[in-house]
C-alpha atoms as a PDB file:
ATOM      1  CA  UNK A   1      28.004  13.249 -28.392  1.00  0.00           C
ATOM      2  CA  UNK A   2      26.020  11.991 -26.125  1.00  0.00           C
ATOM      3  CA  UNK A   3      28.519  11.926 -23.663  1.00  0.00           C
ATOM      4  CA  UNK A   4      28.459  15.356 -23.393  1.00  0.00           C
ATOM      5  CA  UNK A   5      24.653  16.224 -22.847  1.00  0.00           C
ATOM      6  CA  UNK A   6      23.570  16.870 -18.942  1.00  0.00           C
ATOM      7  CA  UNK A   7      21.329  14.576 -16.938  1.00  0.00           C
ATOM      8  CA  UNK A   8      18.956  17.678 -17.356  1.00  0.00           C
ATOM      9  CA  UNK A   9      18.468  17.152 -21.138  1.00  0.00           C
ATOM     10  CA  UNK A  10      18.497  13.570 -21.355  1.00  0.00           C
ATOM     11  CA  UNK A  11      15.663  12.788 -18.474  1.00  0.00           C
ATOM     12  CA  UNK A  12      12.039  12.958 -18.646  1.00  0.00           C
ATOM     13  CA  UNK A  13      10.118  15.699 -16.602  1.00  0.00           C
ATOM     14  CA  UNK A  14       7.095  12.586 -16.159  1.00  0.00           C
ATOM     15  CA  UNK A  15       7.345   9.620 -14.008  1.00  0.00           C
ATOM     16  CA  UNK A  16       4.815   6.721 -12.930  1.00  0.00           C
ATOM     17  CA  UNK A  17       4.626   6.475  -9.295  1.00  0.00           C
ATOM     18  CA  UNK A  18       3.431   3.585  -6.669  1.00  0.00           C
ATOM     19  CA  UNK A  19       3.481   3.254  -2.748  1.00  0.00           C
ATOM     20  CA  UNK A  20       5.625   1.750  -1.224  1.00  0.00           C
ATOM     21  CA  UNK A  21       2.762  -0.330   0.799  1.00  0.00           C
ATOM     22  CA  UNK A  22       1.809  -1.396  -2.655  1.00  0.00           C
ATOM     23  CA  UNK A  23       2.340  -5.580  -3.999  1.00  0.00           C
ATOM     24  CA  UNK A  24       5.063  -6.727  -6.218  1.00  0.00           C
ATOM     25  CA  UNK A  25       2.101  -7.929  -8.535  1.00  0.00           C
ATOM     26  CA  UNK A  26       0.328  -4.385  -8.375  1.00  0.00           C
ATOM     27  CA  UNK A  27       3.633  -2.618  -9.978  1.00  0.00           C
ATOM     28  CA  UNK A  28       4.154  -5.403 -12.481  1.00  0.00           C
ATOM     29  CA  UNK A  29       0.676  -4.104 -13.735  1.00  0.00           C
ATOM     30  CA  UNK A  30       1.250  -0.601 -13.473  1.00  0.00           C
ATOM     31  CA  UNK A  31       4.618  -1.292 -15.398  1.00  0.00           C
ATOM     32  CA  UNK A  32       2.999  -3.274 -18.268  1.00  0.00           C
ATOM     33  CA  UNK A  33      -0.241  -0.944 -18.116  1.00  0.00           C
ATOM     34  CA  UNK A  34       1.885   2.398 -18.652  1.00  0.00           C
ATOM     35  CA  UNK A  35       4.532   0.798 -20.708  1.00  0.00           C
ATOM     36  CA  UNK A  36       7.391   1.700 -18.777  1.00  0.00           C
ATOM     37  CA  UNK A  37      10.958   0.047 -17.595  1.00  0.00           C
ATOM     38  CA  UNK A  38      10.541   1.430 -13.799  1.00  0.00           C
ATOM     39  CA  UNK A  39       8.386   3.222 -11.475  1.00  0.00           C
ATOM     40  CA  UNK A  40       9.018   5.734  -8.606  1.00  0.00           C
ATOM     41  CA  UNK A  41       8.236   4.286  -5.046  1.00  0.00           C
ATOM     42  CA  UNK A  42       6.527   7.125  -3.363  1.00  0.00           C
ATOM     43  CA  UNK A  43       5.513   7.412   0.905  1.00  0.00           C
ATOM     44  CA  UNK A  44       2.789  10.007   0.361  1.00  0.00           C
ATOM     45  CA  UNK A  45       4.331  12.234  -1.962  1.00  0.00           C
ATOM     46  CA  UNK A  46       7.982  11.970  -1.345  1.00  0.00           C
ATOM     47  CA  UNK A  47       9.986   9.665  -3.710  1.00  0.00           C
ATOM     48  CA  UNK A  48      12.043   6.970  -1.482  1.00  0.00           C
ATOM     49  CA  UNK A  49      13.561   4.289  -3.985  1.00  0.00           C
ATOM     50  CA  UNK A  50      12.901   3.110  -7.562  1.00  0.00           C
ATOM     51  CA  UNK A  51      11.690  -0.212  -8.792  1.00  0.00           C
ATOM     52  CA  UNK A  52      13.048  -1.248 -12.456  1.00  0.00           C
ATOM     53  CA  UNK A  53      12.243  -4.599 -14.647  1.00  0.00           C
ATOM     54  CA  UNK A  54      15.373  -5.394 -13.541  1.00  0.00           C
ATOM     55  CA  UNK A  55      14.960  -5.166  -9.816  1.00  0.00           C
ATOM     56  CA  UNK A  56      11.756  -7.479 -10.585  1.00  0.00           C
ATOM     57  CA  UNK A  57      13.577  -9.947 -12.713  1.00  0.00           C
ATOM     58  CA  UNK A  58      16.134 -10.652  -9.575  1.00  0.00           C
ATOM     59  CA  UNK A  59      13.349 -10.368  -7.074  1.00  0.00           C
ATOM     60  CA  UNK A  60      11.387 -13.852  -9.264  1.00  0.00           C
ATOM     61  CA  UNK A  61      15.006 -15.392  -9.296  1.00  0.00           C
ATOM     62  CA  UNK A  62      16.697 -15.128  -6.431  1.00  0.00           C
ATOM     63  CA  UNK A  63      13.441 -14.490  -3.681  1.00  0.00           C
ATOM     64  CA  UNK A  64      15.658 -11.120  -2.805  1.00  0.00           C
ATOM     65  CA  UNK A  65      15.777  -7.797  -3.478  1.00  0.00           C
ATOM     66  CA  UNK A  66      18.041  -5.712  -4.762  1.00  0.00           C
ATOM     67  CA  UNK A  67      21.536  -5.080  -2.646  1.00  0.00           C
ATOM     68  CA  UNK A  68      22.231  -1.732  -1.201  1.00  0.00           C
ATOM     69  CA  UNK A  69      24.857  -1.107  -3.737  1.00  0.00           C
ATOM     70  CA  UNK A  70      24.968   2.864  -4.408  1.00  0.00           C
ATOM     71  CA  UNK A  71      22.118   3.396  -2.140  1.00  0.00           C
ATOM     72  CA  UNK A  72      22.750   6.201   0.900  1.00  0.00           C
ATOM     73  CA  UNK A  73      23.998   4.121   3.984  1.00  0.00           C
END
């Protein structure tokens, strides 16, 4: 069951990455461009956050981003 697998064997070792200095438009193109659901938000090389479709979709509705929810305090 799938239930039972480990993060490990589930996730992809590949990820699409974009600053963090970079536009809302510029990762809506890099999404669409490498077909994906979310990047990685990089400073320099260290990951710092993600960006989904989702996060985008309430960022057009609302004007906000995403809440803190689950994020380290």
């Amino acid at each position: 069951m799938v239930e039972d697998r480990t993060v490990k064997e589930a996730m992809t070792t590949t990820y699409v990455g974009v600053s963090e200095s970079d536009t809302v438009g510029d990762v809506v193109d890099v999404m669409f461009d490498d077909d994906v659901a979310g990047v990685v938000v990089l400073r320099g090389r260290n990951p710092v956050g993600t960006v989904t479709e989702r996060d985008l979709l309430r960022a057009a509705t609302t004007g906000r981003s995403r809440s803190r929810r689950g994020s380290p305090r």
